[in-house]
PDB file of N, CA and C in Angstrom:
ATOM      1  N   UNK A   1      -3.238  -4.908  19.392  1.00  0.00           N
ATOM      2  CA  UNK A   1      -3.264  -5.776  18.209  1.00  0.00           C
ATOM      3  C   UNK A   1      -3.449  -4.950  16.941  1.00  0.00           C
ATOM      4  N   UNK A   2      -4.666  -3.612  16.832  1.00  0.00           N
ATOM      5  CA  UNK A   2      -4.696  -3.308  15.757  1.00  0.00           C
ATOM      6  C   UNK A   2      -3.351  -1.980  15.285  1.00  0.00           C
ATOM      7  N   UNK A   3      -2.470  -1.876  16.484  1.00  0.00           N
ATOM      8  CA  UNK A   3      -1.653  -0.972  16.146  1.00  0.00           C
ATOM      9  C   UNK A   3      -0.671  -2.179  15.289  1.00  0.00           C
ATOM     10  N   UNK A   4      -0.655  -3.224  16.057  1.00  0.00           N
ATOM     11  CA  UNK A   4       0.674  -4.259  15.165  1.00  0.00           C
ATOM     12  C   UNK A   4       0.337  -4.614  13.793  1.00  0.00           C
ATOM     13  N   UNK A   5      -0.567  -4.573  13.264  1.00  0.00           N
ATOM     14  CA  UNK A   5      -1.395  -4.880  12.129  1.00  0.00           C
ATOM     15  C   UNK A   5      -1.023  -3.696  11.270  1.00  0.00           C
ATOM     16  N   UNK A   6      -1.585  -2.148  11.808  1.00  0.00           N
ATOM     17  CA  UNK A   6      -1.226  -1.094  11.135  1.00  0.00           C
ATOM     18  C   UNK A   6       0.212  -0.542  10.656  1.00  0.00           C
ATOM     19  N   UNK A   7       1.421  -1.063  12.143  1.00  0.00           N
ATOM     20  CA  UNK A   7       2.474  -0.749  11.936  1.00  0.00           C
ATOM     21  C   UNK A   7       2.930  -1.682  10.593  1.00  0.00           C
ATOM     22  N   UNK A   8       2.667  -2.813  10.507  1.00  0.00           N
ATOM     23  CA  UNK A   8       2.996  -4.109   9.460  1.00  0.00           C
ATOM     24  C   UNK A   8       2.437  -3.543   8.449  1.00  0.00           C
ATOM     25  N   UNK A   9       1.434  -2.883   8.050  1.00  0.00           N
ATOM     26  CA  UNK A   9       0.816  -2.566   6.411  1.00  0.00           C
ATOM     27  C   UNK A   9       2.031  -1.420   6.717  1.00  0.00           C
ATOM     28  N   UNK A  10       2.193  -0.724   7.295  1.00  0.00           N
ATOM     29  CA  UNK A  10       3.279   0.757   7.091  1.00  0.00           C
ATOM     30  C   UNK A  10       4.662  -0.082   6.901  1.00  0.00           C
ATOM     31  N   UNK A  11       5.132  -0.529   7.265  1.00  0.00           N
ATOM     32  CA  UNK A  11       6.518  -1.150   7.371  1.00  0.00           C
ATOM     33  C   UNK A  11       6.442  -1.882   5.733  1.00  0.00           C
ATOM     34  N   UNK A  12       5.671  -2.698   5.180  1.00  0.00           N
ATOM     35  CA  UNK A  12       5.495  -3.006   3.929  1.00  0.00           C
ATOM     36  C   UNK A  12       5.914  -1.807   2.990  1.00  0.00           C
ATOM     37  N   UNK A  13       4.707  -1.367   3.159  1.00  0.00           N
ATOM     38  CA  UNK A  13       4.463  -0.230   2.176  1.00  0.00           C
ATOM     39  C   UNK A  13       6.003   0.947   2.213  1.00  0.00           C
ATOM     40  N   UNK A  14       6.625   0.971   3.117  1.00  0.00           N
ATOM     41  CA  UNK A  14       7.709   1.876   2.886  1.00  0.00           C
ATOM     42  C   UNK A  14       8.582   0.675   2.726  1.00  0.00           C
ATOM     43  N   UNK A  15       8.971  -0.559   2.559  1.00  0.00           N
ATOM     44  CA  UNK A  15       9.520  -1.390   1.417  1.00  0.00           C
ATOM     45  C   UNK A  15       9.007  -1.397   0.258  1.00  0.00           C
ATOM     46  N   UNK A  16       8.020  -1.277  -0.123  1.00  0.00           N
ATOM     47  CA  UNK A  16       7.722  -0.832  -1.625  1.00  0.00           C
ATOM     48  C   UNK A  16       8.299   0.426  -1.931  1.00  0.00           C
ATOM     49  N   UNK A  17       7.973   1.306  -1.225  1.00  0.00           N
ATOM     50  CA  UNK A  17       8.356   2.736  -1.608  1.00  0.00           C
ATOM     51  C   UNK A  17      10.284   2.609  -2.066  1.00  0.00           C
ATOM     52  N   UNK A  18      10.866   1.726  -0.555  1.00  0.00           N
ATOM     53  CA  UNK A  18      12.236   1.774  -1.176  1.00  0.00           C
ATOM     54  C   UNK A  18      12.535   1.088  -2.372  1.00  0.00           C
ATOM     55  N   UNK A  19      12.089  -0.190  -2.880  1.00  0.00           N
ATOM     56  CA  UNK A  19      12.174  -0.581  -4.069  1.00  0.00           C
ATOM     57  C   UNK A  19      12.061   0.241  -5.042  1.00  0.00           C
ATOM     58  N   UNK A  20      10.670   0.822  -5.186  1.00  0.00           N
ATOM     59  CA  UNK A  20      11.167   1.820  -6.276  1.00  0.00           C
ATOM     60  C   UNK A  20      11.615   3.095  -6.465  1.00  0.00           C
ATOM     61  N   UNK A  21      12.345   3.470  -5.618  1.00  0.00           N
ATOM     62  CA  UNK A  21      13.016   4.255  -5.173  1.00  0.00           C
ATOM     63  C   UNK A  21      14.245   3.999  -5.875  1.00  0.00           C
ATOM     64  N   UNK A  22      14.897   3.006  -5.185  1.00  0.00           N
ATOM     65  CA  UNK A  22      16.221   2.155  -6.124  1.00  0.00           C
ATOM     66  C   UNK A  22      15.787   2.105  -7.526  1.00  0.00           C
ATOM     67  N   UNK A  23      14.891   1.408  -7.742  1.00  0.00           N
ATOM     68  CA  UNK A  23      14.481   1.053  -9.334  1.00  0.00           C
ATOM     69  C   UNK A  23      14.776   2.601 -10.026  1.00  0.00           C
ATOM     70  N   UNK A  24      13.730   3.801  -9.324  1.00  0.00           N
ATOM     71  CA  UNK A  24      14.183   4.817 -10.381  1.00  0.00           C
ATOM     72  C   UNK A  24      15.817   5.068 -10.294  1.00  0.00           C
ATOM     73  N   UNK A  25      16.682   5.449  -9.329  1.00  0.00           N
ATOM     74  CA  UNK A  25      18.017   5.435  -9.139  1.00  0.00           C
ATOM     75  C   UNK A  25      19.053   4.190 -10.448  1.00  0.00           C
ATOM     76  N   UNK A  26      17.881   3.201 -10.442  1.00  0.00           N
ATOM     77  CA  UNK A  26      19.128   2.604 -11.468  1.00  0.00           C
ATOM     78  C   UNK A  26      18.531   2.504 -13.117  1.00  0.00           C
ATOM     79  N   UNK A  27      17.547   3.507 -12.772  1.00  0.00           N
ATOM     80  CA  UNK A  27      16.398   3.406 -14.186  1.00  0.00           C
ATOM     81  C   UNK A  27      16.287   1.994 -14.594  1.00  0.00           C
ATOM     82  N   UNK A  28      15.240   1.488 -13.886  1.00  0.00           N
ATOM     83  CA  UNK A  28      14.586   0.075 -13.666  1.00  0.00           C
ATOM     84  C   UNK A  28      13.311   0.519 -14.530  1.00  0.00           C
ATOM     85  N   UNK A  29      12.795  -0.597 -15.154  1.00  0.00           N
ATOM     86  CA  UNK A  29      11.812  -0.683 -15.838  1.00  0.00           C
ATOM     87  C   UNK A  29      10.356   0.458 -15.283  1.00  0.00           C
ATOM     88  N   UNK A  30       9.456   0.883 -16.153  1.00  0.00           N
ATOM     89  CA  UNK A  30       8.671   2.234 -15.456  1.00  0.00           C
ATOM     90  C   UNK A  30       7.573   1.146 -15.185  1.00  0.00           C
ATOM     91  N   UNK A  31       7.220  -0.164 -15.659  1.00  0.00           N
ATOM     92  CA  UNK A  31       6.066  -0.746 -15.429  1.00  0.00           C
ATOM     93  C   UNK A  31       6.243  -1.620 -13.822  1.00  0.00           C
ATOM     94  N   UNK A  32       7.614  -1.880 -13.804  1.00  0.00           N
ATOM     95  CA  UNK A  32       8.100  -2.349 -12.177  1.00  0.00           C
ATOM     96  C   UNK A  32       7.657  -1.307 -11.324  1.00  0.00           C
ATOM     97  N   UNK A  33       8.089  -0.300 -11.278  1.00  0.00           N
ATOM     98  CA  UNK A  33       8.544   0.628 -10.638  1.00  0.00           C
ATOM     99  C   UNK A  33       6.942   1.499 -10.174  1.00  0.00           C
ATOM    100  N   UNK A  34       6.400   1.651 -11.021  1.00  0.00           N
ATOM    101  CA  UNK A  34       4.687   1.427 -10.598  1.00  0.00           C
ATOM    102  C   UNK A  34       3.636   0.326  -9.900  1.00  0.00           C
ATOM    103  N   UNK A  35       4.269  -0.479 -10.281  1.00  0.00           N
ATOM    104  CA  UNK A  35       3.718  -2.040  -9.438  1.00  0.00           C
ATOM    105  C   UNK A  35       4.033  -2.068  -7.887  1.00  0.00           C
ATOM    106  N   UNK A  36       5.266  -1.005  -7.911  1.00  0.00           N
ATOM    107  CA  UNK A  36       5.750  -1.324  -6.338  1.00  0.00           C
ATOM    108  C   UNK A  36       5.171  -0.159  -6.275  1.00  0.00           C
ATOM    109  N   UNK A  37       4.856   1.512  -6.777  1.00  0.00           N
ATOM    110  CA  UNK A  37       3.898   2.216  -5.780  1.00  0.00           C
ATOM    111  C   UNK A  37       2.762   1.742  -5.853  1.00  0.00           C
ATOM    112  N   UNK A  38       2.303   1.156  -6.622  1.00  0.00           N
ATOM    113  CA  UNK A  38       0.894   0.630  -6.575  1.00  0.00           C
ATOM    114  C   UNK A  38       0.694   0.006  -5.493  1.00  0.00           C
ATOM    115  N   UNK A  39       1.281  -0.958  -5.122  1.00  0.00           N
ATOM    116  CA  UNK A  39       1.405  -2.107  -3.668  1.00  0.00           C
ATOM    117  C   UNK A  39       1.750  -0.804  -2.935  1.00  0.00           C
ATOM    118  N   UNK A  40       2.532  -0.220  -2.433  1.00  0.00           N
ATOM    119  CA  UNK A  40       2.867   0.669  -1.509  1.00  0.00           C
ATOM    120  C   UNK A  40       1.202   1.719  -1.311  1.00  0.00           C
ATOM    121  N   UNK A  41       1.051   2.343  -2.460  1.00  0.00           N
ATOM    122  CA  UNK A  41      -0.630   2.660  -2.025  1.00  0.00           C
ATOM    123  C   UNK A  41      -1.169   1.911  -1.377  1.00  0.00           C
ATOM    124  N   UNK A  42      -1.554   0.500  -1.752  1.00  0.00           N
ATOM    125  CA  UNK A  42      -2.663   0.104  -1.466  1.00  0.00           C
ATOM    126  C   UNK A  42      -2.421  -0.789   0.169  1.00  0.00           C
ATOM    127  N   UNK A  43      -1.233  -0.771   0.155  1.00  0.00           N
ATOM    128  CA  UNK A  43      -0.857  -1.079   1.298  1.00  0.00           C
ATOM    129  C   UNK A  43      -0.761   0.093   2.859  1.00  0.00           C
ATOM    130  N   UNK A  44      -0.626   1.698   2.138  1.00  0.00           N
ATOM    131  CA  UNK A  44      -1.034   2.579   3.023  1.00  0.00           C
ATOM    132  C   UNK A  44      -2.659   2.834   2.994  1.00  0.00           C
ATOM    133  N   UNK A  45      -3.306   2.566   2.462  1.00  0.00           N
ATOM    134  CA  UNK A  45      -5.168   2.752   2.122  1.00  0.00           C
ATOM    135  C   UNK A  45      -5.252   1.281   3.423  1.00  0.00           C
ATOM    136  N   UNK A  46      -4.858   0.285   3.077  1.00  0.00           N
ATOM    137  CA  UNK A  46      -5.148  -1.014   3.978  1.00  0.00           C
ATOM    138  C   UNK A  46      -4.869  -0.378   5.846  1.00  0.00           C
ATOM    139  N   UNK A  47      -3.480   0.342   5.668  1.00  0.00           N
ATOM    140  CA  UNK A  47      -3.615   0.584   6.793  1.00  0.00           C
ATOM    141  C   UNK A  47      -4.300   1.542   7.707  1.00  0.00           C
ATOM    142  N   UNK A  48      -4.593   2.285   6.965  1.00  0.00           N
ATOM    143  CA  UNK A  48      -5.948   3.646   7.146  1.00  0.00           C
ATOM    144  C   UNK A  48      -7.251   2.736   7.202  1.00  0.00           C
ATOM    145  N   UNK A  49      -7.948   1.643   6.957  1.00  0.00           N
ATOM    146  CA  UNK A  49      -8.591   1.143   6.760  1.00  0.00           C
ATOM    147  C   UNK A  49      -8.939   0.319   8.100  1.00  0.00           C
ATOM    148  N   UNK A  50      -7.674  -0.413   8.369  1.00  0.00           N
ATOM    149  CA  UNK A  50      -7.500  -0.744   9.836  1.00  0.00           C
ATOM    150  C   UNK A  50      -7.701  -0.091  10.919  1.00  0.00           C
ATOM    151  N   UNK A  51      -6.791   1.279  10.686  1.00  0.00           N
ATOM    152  CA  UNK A  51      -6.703   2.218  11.738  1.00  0.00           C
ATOM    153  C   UNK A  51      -8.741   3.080  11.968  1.00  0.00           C
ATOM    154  N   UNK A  52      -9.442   2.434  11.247  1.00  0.00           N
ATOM    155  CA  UNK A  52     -10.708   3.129  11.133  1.00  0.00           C
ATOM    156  C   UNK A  52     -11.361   2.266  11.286  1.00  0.00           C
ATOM    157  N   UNK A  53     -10.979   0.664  11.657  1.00  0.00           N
ATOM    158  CA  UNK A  53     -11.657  -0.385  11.837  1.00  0.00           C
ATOM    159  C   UNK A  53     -12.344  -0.524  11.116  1.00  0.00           C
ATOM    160  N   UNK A  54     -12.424  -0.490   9.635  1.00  0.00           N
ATOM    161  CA  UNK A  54     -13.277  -0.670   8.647  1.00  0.00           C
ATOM    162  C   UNK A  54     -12.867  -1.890   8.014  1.00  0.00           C
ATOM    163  N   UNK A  55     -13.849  -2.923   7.702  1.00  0.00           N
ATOM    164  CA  UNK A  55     -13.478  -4.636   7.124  1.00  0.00           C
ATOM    165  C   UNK A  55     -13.182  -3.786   5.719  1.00  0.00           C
ATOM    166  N   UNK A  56     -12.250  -4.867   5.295  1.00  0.00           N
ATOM    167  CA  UNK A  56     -12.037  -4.981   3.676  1.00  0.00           C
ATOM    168  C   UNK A  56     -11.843  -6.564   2.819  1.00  0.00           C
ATOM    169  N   UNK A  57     -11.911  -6.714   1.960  1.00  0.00           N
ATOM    170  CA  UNK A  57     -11.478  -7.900   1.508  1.00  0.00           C
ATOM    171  C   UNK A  57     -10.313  -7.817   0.929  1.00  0.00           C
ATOM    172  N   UNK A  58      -9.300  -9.195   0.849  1.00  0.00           N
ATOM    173  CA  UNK A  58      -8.072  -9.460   0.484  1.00  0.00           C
ATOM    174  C   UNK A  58      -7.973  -9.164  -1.429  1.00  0.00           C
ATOM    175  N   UNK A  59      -8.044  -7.910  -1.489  1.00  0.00           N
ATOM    176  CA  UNK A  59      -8.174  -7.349  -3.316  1.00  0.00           C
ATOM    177  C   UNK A  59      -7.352  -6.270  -2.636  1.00  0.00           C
ATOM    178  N   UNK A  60      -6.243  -5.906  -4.457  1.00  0.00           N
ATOM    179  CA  UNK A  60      -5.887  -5.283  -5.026  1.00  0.00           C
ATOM    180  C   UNK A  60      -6.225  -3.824  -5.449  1.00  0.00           C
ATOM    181  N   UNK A  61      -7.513  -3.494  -5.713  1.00  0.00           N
ATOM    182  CA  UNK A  61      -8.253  -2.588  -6.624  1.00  0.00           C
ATOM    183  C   UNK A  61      -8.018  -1.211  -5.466  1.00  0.00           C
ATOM    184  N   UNK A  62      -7.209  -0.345  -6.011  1.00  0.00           N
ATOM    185  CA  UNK A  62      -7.162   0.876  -4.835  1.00  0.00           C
ATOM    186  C   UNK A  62      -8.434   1.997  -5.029  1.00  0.00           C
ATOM    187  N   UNK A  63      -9.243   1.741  -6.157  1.00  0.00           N
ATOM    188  CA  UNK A  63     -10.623   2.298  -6.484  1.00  0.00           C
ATOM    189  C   UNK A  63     -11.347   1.745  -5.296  1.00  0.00           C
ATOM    190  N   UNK A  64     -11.500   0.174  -5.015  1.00  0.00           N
ATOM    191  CA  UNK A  64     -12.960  -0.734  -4.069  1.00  0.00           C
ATOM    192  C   UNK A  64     -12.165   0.132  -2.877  1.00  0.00           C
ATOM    193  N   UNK A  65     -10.841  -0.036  -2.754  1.00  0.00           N
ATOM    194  CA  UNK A  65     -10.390   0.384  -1.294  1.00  0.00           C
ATOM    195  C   UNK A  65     -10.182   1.508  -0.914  1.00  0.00           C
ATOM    196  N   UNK A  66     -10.137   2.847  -1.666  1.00  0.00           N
ATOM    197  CA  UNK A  66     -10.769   3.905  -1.876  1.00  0.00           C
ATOM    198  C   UNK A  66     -12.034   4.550  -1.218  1.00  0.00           C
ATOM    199  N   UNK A  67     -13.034   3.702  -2.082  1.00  0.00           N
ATOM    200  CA  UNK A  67     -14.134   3.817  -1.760  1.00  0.00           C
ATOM    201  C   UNK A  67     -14.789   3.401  -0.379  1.00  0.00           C
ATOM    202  N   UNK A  68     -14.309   2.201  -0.110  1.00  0.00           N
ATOM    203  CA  UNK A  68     -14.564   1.939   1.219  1.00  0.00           C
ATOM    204  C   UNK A  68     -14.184   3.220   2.458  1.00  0.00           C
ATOM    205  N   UNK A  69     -12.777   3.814   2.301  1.00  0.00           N
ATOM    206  CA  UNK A  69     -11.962   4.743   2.907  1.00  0.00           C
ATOM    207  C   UNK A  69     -13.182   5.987   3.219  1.00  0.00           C
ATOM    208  N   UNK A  70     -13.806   6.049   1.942  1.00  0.00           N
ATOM    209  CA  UNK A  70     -14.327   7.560   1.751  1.00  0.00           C
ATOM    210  C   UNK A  70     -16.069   7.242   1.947  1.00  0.00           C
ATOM    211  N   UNK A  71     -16.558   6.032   2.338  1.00  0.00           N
ATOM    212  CA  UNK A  71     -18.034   6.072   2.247  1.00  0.00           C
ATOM    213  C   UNK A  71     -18.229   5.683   3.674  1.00  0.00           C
TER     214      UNK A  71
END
């Protein structure tokens, strides 16, 4: 179960990565194009998070989820 969970935050997160991937390729807006690595971070931190069985809450903030990672 927690590998299907981990593979799903990875499988996300390298759809973010391809989005802005394309975005830079068609010089897409720079504030898009950060929003999707941003989600793509925080979506590889979620899955490191899993993979360490560590709880998190359903937030954004790659600082709280960070920190959790590293304490």
């Amino acid at each position: 179960m927690k590998e299907n969970e981990i593979n799903d935050w990875l499988e996300v997160a390298s759809h973010d990565i391809d989005t802005a991937r394309l975005l830079l390729r068609e010089k897409g807006h720079a504030d898009i194009i950060v929003y999707h690595l941003h989600q793509a971070v925080e979506k590889l931190l979620k899955a490191v998070l899993t993979g360490c069985e560590l709880s998190f809450e359903k937030i954004h903030r790659l600082d709280k989820l960070l920190n959790i990672a590293i304490t």
